[in-house]
N, C-alpha and C. Protein backbone atom coordinates (compact mmCIF):
# COMPACT_ATOMS: atom_id res chain seq x y z
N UNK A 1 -130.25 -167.06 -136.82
CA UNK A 1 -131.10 -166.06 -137.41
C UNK A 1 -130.22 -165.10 -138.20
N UNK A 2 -130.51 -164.64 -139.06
CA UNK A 2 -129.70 -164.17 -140.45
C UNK A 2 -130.21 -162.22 -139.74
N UNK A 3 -129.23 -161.84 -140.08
CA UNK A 3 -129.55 -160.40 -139.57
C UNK A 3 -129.96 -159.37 -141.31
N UNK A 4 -130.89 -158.30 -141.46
CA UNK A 4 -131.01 -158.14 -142.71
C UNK A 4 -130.14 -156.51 -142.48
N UNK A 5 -129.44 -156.40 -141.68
CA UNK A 5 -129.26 -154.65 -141.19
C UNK A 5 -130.16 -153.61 -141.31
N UNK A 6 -131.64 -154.21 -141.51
CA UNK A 6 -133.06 -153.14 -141.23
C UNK A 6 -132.88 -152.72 -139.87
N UNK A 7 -133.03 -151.17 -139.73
CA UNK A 7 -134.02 -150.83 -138.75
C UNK A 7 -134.69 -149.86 -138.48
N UNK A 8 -135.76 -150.39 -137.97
CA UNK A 8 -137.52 -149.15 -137.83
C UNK A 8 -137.91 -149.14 -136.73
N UNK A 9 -137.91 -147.46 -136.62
CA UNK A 9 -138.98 -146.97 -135.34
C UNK A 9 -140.06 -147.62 -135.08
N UNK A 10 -140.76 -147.66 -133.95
CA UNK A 10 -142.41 -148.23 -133.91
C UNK A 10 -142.96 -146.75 -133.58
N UNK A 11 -144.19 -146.50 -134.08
CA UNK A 11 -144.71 -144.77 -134.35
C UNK A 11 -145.85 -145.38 -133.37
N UNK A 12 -146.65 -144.25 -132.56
CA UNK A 12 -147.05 -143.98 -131.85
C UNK A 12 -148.19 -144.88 -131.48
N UNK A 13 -148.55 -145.77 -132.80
CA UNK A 13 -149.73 -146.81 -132.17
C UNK A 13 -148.83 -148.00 -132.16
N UNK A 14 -147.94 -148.12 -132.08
CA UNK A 14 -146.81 -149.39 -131.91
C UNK A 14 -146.37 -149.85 -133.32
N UNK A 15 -146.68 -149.68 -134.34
CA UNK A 15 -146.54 -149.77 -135.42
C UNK A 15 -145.13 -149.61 -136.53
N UNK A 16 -144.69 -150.75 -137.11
CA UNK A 16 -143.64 -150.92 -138.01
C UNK A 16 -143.86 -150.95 -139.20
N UNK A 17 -143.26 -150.49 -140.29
CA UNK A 17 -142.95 -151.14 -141.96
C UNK A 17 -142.13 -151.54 -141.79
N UNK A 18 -142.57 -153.12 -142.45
CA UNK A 18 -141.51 -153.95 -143.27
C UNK A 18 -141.44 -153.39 -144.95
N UNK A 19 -139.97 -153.33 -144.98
CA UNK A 19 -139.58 -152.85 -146.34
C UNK A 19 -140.09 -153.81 -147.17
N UNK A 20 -140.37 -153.18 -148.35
CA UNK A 20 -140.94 -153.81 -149.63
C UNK A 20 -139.96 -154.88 -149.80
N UNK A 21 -138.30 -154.46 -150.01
CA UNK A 21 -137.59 -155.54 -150.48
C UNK A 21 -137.61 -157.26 -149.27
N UNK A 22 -138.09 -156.68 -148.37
CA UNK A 22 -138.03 -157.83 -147.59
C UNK A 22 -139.36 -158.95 -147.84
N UNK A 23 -140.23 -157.56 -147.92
CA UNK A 23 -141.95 -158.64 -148.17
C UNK A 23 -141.72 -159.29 -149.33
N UNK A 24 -141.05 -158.68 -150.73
CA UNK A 24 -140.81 -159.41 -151.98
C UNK A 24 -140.33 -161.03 -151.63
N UNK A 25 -139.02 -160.80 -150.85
CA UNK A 25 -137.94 -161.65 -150.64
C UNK A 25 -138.83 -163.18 -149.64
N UNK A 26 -139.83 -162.55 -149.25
CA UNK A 26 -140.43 -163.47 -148.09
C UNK A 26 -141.65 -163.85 -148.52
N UNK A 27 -142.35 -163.32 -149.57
CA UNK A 27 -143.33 -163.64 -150.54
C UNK A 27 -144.75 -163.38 -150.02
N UNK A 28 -144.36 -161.91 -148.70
CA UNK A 28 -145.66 -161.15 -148.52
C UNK A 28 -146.13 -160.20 -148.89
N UNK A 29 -148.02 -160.34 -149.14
CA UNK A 29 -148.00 -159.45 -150.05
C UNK A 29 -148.88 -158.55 -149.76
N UNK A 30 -149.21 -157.34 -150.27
CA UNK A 30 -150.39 -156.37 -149.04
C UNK A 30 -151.96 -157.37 -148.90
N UNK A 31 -152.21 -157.24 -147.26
CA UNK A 31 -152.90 -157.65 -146.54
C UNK A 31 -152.77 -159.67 -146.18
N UNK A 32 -151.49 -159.76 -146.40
CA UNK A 32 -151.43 -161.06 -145.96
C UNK A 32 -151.42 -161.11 -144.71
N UNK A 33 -151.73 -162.25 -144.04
CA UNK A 33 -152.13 -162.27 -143.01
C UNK A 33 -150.38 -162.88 -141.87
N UNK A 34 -150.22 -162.40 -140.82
CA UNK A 34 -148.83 -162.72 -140.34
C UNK A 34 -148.75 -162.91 -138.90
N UNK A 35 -148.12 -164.14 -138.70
CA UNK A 35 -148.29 -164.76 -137.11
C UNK A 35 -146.96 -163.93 -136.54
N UNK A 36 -147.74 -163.71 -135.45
CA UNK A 36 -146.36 -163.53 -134.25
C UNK A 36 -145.69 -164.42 -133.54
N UNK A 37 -144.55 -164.65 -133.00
CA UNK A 37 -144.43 -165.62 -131.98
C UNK A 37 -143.08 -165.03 -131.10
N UNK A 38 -142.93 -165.37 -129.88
CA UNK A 38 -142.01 -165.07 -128.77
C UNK A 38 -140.80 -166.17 -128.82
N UNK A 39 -139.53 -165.85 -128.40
CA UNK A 39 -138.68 -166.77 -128.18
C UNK A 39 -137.60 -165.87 -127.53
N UNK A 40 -137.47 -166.41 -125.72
CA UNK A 40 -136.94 -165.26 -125.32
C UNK A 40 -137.30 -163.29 -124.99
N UNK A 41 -136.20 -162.92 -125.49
CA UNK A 41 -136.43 -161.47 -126.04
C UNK A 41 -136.69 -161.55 -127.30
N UNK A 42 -136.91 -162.39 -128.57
CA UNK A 42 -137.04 -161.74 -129.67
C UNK A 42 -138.64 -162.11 -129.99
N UNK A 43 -139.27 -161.26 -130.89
CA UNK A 43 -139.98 -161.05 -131.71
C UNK A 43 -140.00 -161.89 -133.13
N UNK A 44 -140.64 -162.73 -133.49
CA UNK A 44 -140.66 -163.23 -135.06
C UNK A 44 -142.16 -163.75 -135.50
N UNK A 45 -141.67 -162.57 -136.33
CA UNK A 45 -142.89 -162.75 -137.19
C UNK A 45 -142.79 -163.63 -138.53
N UNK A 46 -143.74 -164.13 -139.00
CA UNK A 46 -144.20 -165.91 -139.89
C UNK A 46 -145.59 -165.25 -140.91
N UNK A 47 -145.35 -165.62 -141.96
CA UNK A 47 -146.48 -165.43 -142.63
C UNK A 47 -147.21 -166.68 -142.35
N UNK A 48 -148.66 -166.37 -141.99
CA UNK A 48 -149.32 -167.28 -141.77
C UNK A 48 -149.97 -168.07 -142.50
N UNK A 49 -149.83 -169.30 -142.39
CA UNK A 49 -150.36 -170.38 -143.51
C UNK A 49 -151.07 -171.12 -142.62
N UNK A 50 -152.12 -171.56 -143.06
CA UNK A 50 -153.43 -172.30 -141.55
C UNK A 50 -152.81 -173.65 -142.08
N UNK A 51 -153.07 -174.88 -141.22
CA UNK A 51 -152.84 -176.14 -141.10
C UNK A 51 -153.96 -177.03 -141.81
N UNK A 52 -153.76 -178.31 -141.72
CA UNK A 52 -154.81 -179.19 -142.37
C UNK A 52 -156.32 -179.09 -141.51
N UNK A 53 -157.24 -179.20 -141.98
CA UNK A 53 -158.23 -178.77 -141.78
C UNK A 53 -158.98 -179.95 -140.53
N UNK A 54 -158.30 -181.44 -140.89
CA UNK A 54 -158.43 -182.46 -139.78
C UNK A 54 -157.66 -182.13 -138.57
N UNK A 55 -156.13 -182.30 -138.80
CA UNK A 55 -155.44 -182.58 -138.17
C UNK A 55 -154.35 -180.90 -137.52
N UNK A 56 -154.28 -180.06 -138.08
CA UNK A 56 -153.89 -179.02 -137.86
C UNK A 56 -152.72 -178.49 -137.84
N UNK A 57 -151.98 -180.21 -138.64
CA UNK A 57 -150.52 -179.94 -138.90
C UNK A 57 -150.50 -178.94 -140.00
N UNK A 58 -149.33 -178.16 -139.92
CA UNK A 58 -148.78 -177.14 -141.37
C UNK A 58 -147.82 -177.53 -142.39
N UNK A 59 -147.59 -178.79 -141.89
CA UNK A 59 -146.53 -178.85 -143.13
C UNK A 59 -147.20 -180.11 -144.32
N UNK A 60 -146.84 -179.81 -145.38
CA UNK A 60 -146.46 -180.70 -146.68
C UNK A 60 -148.86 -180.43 -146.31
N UNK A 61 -149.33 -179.41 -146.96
CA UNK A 61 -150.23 -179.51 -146.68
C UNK A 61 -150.70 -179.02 -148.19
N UNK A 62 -151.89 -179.43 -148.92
CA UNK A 62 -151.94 -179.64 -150.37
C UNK A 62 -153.61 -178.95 -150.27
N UNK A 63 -154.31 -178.43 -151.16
CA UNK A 63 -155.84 -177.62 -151.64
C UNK A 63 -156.00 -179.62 -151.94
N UNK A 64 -157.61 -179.94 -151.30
CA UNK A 64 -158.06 -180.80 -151.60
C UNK A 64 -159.86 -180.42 -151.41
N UNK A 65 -159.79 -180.38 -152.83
CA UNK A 65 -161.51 -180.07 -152.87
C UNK A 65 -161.57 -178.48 -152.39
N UNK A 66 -160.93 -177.72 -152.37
CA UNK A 66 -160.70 -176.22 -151.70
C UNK A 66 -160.32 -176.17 -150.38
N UNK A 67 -160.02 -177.50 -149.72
CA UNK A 67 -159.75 -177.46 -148.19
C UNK A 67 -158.40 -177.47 -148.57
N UNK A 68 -157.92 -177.24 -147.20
CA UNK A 68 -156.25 -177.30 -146.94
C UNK A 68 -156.11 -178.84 -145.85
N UNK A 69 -155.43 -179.88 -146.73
CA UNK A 69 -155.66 -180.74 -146.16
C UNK A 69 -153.67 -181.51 -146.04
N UNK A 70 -153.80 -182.40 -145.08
CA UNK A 70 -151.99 -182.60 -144.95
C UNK A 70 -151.74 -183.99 -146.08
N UNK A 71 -151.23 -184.05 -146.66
CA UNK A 71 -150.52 -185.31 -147.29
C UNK A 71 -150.78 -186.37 -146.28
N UNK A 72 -150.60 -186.76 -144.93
CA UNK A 72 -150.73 -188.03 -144.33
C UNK A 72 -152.41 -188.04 -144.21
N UNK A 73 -153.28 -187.50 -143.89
CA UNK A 73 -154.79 -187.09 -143.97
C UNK A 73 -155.34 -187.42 -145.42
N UNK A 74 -154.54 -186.82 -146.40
CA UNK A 74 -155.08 -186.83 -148.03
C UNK A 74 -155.04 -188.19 -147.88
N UNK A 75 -153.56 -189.07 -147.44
CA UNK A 75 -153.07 -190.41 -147.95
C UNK A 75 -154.09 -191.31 -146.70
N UNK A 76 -154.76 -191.08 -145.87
CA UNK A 76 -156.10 -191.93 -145.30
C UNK A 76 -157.40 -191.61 -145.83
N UNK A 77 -158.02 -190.48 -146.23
CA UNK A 77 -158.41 -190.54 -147.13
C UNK A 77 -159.14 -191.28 -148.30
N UNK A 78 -157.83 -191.23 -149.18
CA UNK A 78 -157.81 -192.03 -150.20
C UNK A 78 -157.48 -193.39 -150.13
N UNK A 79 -157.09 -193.94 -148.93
CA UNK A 79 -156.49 -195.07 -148.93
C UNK A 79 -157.80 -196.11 -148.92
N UNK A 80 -159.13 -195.30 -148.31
CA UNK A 80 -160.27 -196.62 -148.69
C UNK A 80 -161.15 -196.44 -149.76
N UNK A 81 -160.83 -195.71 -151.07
CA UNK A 81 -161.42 -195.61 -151.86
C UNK A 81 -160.88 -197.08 -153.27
């Protein structure tokens, strides 16, 4: 894990800013939506990207017809057309 030498108080409702230069750098943008997850003691937060709409994998996942659908799903699919 890459350290950025940020650091922020949490204010009284538990609450942090992430610096602008970081949201730029990470390609979030106001009101994107952002997963939490645990590992250990740390905290990491993930901009959230939803999974294929069948299968619920997240990766290599493509707009098909406005759905969010995965490349192996697209490629059955299409495979009986």
């Amino acid at each position: 894990m890459k350290s950025t030498g940020v650091v922020r108080k949490l204010d009284n409702l538990g609450r942090i800013v992430i610096p602008i230069e970081l949201r730029k750098t990470m390609g979030i943008a106001i009101k994107d939506t952002l997963e939490i997850f645990t590992e250990g003691d740390e905290i990491i937060l993930k901009k959230y990207e939803p999974g294929c709409i069948f299968c619920n994998d997240a990766r290599n996942v493509k707009i098909f017809k406005g759905k969010r659908v995965c490349e192996k799903c697209l490629a059955e699919m299409t495979k009986g057309e």
